[in-house]
Protein backbone atom coordinates (compact mmCIF):
# COMPACT_ATOMS: atom_id res chain seq x y z
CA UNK A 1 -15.49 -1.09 -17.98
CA UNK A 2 -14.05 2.41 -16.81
CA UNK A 3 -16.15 5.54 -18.19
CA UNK A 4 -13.77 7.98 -16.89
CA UNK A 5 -11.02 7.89 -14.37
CA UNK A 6 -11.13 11.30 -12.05
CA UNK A 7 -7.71 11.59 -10.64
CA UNK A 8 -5.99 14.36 -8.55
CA UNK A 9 -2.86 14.34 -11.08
CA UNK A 10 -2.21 13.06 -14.62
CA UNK A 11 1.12 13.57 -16.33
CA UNK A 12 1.16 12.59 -19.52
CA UNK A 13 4.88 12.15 -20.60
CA UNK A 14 4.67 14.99 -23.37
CA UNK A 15 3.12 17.43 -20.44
CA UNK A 16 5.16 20.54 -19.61
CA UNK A 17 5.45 19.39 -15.41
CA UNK A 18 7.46 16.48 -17.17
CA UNK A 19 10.07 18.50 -18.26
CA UNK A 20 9.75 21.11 -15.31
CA UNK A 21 9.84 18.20 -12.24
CA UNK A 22 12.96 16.86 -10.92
CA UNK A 23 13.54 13.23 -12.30
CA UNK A 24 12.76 12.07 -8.31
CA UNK A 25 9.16 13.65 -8.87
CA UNK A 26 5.80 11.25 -7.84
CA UNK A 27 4.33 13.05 -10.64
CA UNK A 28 6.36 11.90 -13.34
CA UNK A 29 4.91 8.79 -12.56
CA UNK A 30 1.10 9.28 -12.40
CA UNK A 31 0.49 8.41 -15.88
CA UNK A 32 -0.68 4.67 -17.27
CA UNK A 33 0.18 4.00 -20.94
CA UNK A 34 -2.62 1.58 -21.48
CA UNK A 35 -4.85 4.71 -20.49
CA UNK A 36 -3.55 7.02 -22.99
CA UNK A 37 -6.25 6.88 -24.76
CA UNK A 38 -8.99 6.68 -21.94
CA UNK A 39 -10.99 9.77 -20.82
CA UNK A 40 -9.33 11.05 -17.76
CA UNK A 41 -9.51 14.23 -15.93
CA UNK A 42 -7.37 14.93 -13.33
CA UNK A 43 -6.90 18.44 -11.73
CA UNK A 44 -2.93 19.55 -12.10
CA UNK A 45 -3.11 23.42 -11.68
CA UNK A 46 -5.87 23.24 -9.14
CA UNK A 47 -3.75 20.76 -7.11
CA UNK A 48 -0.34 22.54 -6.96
CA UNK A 49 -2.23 25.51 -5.89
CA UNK A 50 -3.48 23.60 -3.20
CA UNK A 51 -0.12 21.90 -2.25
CA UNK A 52 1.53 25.92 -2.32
CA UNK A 53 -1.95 27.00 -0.26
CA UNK A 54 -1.92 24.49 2.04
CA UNK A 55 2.17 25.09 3.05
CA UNK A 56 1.84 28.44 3.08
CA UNK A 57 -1.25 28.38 5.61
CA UNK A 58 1.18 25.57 7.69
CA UNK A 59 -1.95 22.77 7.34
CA UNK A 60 0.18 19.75 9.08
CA UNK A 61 -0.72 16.28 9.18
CA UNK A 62 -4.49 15.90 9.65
CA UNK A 63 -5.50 19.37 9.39
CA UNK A 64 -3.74 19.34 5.65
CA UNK A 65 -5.13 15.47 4.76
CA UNK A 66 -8.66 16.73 5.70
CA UNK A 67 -8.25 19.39 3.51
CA UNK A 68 -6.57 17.81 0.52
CA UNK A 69 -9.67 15.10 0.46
CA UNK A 70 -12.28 17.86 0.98
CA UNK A 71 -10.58 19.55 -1.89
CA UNK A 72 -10.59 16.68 -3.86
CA UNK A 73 -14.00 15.95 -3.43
CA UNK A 74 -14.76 19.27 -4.44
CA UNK A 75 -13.49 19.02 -7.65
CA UNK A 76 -14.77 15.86 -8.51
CA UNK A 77 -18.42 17.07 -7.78
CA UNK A 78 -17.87 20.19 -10.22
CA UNK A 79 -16.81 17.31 -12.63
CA UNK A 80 -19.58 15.53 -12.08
CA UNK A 81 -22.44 18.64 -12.35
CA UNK A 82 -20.64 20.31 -15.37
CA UNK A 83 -19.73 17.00 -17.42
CA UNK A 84 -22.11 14.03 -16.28
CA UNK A 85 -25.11 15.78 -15.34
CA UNK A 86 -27.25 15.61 -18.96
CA UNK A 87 -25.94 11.21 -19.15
CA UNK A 88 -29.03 9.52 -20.18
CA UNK A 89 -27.92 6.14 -18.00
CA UNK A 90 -27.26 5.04 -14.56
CA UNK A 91 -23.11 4.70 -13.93
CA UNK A 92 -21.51 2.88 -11.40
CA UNK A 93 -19.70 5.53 -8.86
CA UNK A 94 -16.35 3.64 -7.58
CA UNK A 95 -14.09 6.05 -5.18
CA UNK A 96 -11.93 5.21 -2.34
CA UNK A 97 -12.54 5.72 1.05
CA UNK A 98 -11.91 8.53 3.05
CA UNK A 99 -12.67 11.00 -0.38
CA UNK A 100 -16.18 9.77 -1.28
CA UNK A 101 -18.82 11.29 0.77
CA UNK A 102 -19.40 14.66 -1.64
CA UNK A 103 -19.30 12.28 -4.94
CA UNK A 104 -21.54 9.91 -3.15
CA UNK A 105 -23.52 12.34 -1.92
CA UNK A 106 -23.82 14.01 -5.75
CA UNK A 107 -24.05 10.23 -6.76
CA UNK A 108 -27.31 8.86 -4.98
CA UNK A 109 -29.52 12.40 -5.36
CA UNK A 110 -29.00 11.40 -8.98
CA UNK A 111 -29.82 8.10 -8.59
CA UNK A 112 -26.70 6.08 -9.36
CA UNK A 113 -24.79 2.92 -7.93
CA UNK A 114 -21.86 3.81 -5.08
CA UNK A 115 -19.23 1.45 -4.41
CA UNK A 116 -16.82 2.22 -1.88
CA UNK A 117 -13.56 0.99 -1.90
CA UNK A 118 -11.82 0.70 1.63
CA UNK A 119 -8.10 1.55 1.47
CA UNK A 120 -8.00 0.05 5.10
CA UNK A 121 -10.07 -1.69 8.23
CA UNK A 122 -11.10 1.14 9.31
CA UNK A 123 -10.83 3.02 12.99
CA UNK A 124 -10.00 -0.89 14.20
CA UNK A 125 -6.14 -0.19 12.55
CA UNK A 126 -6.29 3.67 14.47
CA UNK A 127 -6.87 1.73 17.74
CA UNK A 128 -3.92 -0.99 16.88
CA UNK A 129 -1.67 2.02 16.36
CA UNK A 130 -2.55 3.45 19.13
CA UNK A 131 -2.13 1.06 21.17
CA UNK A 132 1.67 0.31 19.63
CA UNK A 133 2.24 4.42 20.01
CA UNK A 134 1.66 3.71 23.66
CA UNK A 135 4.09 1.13 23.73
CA UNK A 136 6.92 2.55 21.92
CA UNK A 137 6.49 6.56 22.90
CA UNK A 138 9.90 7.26 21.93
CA UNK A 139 9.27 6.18 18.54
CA UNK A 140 5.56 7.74 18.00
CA UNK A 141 6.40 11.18 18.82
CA UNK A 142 4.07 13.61 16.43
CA UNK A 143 1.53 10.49 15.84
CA UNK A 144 -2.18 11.24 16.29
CA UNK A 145 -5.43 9.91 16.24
CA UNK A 146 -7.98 10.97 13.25
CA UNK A 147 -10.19 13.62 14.28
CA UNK A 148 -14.21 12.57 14.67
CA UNK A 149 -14.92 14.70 11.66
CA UNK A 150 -12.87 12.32 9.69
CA UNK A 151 -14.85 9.04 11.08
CA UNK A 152 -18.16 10.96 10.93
CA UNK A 153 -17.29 11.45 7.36
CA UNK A 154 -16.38 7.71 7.00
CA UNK A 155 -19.26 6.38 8.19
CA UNK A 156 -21.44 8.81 6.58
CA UNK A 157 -19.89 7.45 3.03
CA UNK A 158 -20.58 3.81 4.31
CA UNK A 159 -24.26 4.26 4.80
CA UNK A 160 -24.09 6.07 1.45
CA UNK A 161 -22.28 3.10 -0.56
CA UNK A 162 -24.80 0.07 -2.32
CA UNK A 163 -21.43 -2.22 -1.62
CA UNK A 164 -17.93 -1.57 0.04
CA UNK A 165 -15.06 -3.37 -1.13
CA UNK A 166 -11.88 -4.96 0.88
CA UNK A 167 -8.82 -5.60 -0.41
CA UNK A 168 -8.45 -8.52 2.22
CA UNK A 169 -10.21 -11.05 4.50
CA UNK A 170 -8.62 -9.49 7.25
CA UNK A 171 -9.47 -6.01 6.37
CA UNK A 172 -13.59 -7.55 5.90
CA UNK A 173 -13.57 -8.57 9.38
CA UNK A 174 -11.99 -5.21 10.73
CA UNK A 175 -14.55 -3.56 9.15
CA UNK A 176 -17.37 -5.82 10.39
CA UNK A 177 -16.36 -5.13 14.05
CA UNK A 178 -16.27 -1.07 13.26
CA UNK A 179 -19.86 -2.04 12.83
CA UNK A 180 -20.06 -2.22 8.62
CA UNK A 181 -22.83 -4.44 7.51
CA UNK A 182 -21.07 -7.61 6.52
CA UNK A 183 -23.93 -7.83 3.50
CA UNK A 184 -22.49 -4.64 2.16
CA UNK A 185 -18.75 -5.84 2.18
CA UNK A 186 -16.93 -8.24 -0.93
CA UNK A 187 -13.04 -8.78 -1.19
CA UNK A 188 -11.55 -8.12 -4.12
CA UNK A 189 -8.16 -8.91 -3.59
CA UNK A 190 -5.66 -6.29 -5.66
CA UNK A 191 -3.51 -6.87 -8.52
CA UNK A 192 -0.02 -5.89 -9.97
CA UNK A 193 1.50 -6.86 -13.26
CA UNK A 194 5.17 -5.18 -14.52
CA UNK A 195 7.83 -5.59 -16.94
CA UNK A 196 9.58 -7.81 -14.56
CA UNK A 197 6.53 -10.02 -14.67
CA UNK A 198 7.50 -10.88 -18.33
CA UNK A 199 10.04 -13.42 -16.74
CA UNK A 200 7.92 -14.67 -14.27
CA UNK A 201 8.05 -18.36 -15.85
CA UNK A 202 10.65 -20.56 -14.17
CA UNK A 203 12.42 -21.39 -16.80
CA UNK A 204 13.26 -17.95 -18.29
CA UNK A 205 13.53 -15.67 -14.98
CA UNK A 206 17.09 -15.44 -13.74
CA UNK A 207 17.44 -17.64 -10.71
CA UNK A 208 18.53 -15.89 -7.23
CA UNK A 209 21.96 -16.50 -6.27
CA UNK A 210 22.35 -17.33 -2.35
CA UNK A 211 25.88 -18.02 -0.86
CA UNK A 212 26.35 -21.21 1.07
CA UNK A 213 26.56 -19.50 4.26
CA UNK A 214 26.37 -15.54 4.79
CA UNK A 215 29.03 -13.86 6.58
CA UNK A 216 29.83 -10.23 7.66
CA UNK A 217 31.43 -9.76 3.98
CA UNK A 218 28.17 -11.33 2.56
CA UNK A 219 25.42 -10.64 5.20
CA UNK A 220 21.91 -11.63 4.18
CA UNK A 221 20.03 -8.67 3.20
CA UNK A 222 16.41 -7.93 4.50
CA UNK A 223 14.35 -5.58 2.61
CA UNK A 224 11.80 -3.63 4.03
CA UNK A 225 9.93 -1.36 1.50
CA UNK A 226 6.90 1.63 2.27
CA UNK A 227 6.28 3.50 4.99
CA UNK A 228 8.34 3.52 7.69
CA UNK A 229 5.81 3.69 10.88
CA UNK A 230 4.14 1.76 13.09
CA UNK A 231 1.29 0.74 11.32
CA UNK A 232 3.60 -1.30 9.49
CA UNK A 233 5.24 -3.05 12.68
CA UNK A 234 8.85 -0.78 12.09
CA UNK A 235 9.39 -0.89 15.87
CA UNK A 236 9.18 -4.87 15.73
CA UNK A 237 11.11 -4.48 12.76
CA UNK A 238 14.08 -2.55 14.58
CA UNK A 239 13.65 -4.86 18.15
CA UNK A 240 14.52 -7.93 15.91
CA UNK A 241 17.29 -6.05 14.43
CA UNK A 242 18.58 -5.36 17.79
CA UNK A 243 17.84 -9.38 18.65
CA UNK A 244 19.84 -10.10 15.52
CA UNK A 245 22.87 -7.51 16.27
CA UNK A 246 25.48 -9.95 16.13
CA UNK A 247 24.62 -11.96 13.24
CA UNK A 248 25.28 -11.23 9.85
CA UNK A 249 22.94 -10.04 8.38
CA UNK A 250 21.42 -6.72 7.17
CA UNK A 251 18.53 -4.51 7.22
CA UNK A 252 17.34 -2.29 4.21
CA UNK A 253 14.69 0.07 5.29
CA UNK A 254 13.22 1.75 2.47
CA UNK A 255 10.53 4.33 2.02
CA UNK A 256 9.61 7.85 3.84
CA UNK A 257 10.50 7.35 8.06
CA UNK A 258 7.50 8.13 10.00
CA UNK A 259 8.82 7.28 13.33
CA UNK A 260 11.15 9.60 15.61
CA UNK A 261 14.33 8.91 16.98
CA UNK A 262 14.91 5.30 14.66
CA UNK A 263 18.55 5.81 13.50
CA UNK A 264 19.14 5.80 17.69
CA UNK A 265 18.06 2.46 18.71
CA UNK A 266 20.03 -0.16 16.91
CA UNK A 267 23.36 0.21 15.38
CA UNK A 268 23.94 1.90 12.35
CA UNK A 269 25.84 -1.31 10.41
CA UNK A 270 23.24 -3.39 10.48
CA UNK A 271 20.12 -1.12 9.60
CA UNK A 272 20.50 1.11 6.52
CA UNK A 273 17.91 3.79 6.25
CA UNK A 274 17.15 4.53 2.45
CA UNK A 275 14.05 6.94 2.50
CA UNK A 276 12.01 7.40 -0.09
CA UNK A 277 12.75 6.38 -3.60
CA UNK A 278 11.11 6.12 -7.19
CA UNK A 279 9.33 3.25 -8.54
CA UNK A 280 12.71 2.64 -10.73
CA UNK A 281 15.09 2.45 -7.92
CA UNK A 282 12.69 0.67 -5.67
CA UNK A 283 13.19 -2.30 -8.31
CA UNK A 284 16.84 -2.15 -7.91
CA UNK A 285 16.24 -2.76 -3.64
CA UNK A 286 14.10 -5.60 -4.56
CA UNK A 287 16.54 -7.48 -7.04
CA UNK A 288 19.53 -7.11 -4.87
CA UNK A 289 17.58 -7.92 -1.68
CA UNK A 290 17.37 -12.17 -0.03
CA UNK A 291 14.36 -11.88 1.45
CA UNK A 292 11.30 -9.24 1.89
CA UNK A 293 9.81 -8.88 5.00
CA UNK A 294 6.57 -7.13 6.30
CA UNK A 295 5.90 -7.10 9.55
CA UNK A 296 2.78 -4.84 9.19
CA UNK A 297 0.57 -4.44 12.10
CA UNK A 298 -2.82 -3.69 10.05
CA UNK A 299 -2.92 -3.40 5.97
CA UNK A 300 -5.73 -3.40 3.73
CA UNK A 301 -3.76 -5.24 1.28
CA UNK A 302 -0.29 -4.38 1.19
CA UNK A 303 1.26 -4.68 -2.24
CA UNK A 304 4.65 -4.69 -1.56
CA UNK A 305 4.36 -8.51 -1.43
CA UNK A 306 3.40 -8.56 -5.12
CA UNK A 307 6.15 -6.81 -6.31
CA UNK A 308 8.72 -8.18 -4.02
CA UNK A 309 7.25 -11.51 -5.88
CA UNK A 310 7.14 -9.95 -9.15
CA UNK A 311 11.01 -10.26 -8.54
CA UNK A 312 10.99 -13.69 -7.30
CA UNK A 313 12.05 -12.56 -4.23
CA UNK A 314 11.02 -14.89 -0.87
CA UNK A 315 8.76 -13.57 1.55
CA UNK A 316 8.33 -13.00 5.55
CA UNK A 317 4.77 -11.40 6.25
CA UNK A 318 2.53 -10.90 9.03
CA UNK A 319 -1.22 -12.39 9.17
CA UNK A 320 -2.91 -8.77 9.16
CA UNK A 321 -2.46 -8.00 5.15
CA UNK A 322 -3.33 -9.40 2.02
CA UNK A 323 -3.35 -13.56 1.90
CA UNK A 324 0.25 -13.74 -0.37
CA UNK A 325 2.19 -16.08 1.23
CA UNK A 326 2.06 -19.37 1.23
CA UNK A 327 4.51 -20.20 3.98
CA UNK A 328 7.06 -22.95 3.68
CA UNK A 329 6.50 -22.67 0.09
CA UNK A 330 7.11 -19.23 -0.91
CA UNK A 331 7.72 -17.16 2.14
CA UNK A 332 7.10 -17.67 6.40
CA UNK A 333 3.80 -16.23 7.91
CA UNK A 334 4.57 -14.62 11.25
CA UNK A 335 1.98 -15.98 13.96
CA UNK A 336 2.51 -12.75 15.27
CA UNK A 337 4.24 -9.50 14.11
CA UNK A 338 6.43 -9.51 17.30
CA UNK A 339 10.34 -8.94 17.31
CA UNK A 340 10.84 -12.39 18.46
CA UNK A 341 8.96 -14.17 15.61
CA UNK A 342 10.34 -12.01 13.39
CA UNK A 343 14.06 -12.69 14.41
CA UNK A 344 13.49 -16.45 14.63
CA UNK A 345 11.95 -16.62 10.79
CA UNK A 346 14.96 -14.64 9.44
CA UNK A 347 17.54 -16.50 11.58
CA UNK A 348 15.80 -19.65 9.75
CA UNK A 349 16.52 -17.99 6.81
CA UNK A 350 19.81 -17.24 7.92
CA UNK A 351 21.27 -20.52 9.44
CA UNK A 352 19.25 -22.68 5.68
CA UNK A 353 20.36 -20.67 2.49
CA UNK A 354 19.31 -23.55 0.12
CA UNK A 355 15.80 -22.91 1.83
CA UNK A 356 15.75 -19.77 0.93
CA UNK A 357 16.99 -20.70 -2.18
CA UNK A 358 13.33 -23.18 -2.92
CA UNK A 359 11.37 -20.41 -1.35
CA UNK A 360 13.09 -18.05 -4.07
CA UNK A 361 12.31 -20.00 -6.52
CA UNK A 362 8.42 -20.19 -5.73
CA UNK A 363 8.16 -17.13 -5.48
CA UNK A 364 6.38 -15.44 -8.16
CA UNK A 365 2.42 -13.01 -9.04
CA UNK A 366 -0.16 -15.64 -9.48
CA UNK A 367 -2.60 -15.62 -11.63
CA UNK A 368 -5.37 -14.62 -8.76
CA UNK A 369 -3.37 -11.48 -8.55
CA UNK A 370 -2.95 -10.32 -12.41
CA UNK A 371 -5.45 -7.85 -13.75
CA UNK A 372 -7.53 -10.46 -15.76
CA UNK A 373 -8.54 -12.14 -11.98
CA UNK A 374 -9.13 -8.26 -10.46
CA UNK A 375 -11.38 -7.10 -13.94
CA UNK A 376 -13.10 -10.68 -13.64
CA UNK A 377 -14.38 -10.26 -10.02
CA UNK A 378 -15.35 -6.30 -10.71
CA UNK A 379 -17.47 -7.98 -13.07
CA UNK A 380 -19.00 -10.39 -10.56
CA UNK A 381 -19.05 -7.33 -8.31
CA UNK A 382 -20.89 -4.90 -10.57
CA UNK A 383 -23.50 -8.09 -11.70
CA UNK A 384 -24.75 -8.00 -8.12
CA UNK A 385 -25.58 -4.46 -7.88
C-alpha cells in the first residue's frame, strides 16, 4: 500500500552516521529491513542542522517541539512540490498529528485524500496532566501546558483531514469530547511483531520461572518501561512503591525521567531508576522482569503492553490505553490508576506466584495486534474514503 514513507531520519546500516554514532544512538535504529527496498526519503543533514540550530538558539521544551514539527512540515511540503507535483492520480496523504497541517494543507489544494492519525486524545490528556501537575507540584516542576498555537494548529489539521484515526476506544471518545466529529474518527488499533514473537507458541517459548514465594533475596520485580512522567501515572507509580516499602518486592523504572525530585520520595532499594535505554537492552528489562505494569493516566495506545507480551510477560494496566489486557487471564486492569489499586494488584501478585505463573503463560501478541490485522483494517479504512 505505502507509495513513499517521508521520515525525519533514515539510517540505513551501510550509512556513514552508522559508523560515526555511538552504539546508544536512536538513529542507529531508524531503519526497517523489510523497507530496504521501499522509496523513502527522510531528511538526515537537514535534521542535525536543526538539532545543532535549535541548541545553539536554547529552543526548550515547547518552543523547540514547535519548531522541530514546523520544520518538519517544511520539508515534507518541498518533497511534495518538487517530487509529487506532475503524479497523474489521487494518493492517500497519512501523517500524524501534531505535524500535518502544511502537508494537509499542500494535500487538499491538490485535491487528494488526508488521513490524520492521532498520536493521542487530544487537549482532554493536557487537562488530565494538568490536573495531576497540580496535585503532585513537587514532582511537575518544568511541566507546561501546550501553547494555543499548537491547538490552533491541531484543530486546523482536523477540519483539514477526510478521516482521523485512533489508536484506541478510549482515545475516540477523548477526542469526541475535544469536539472531533465522531463520523470522522475509526480505531485502528496498533501492531508489533519481533524476533521474540517467533516463540510466541506455547509450546516452544521458554516458560517464566516464578519462585514459590519472593523474598528480599528474590523480590518480585516490577517493570515499568517509557517515559517517566505523569502522563503515564509515575507519581501513582512511586505512592504504591512507598505503600509497598516493606514488602519484597522491586521496582524497575525504565526510560528518560520527566519528573523532578523522584529519586527523593521513596527509598532507593526498592525503586531502581534505569533511564533511557536501546531497543536491545530494553528486551533484556522485559525478560528478566515478573510482571509489567502501566499505570498510564491517558495513552493513545501504549505499546509497551505488546512487547512486554511479545515476552510473555504478565500484565498490570490502567483503563485509559490500548484494550490489551484481558484481566484475570493475562494481566489485572486497574479500575483506577491510583496508588492504592495499584499496590493491591501487585501485592496479589505478590502474596499468588502460581497466579502469576497462569497469567505468564497467557500472555502473548494476538493475532488482532500483528501487522496482517493493522494492513487489513487500513484497507477497510482507505475503502471508505
Amino acid at each position: 500500500m505505502l507509495e513513499y514513507l517521508l521520515t525525519d531520519a533514515w539510517v540505513r546500516p551501510s550509512s556513514f552516521l552508522v559508523k560515526i554514532c555511538p552504539r546508544e544512538s536512536k538513529l542507529r535504529e531508524r531503519f526497517h529491513n523489510e523497507l530496504r527496498d521501499s522509496p523513502v526519503a527522510a531528511f538526515n543533514s537537514s535534521l542535525i542542522v536543526f538539532e545543532a540550530l535549535a541548541r545553539a538558539r536554547g529552543f526548550r521544551r515547547w518552543a523547540r517541539i514547535i519548531a522541530r514539527n514546523s520544520w518538519f512540515q517544511r520539508n515534507v511540503v518541498f518533497f511534495l512540490r518538487s517530487q509529487l507535483s506532475t503524479i497523474n492520480y489521487q494518493p492517500i496523504l497519512l501523517s500524524y498529528s501534531y505535524t500535518a497541517l502544511e502537508p494537509f494543507r499542500y494535500a487538499k489544494a491538490h485535491g487528494w485524500t488526508t488521513v490524520l492519525v492521532q498520536i493521542d486524545p487530544g487537549p482532554e490528556e493536557e487537562a488530565i496532566v494538568a490536573e495531576e501537575a497540580a496535585r503532585v507540584p513537587e514532582l511537575a516542576a518544568g511541566w507546561q501546558p501546550a501553547p494555543a498555537e499548537y491547538w490552533a494548529s491541531w484543530r486546523e489539521e482536523c477540519k483539514l483531514a477526510d478521516r482521523i484515526v485512533a489508536n484506541s476506544e478510549s482515545s475516540r471518545k477523548g477526542l469526541i469530547r475535544a469536539g472531533v466529529p465522531s463520523e470522522k474518527l475509526a480505531v485502528v488499533q496498533l501492531a508489533y511483531e519481533s524476533r521474540e514473537m517467533k516463540d510466541q507458541e506455547p509450546e516452544m517459548r521458554r516458560a517464566r520461572s516464578y519462585p514459590a514465594r519472593f523474598t528480599r533475596e528474590r523480590p518480585m520485580r516490577v517493570l515499568f518501561l517509557g517515559q517517566v512522567n505523569l502522563r503515564k501515572g509515575i507519581a501513582r507509580l512511586l505512592e504504591a512503591a512507598q505503600i509497598l516499602r516493606n514488602e519484597p518486592v522491586e521496582f524497575w523504572l525504565v526510560g528518560p525521567v520527566q519528573v523532578t525530585n523522584s529519586s527523593t520520595i521513596v527509598h532507593p532499594e526498592r525503586v531502581k531508576w534505569f533511564g533511557p535505554v536501546t531497543r536491545e537492552k530494553a528486551a533484556e528489562y522485559y525478560r528478566n522482569a515478573d510482571v509489567f505494569v502501566l499505570p498510564t493516566l491517558s495513552d493513545g495506545f501504549a505499546i509497551t503492553q505488546l512487547e512486554a507480551q511479545a515476552h510473555g510477560l504478565p500484565l498490570i494496566a490502567s483503563k485509559f490505553c490500548g484494550k490489551v489486557v484481558e484481566s484475570g487471564r493475562n494481566g489485572i486492569i486497574l479500575e483506577q490508576p491510583t496508588a492504592t489499586y495499584i499496590a493491591a494488584a501487585i501485592r496479589d501478585c505478590l502474596d499468588k506466584p502460581k497466579r502469576l505463573q497462569k497469567l505468564a503463560a497467557a500472555s502473548r501478541v494476538h493475532d488482532e495486534f500483528k501487522i496482517e490485522a493493522l494492513a487489513r483494517r487500513l484497507r477497510e479504512l482507505g475503502a471508505t474514503l
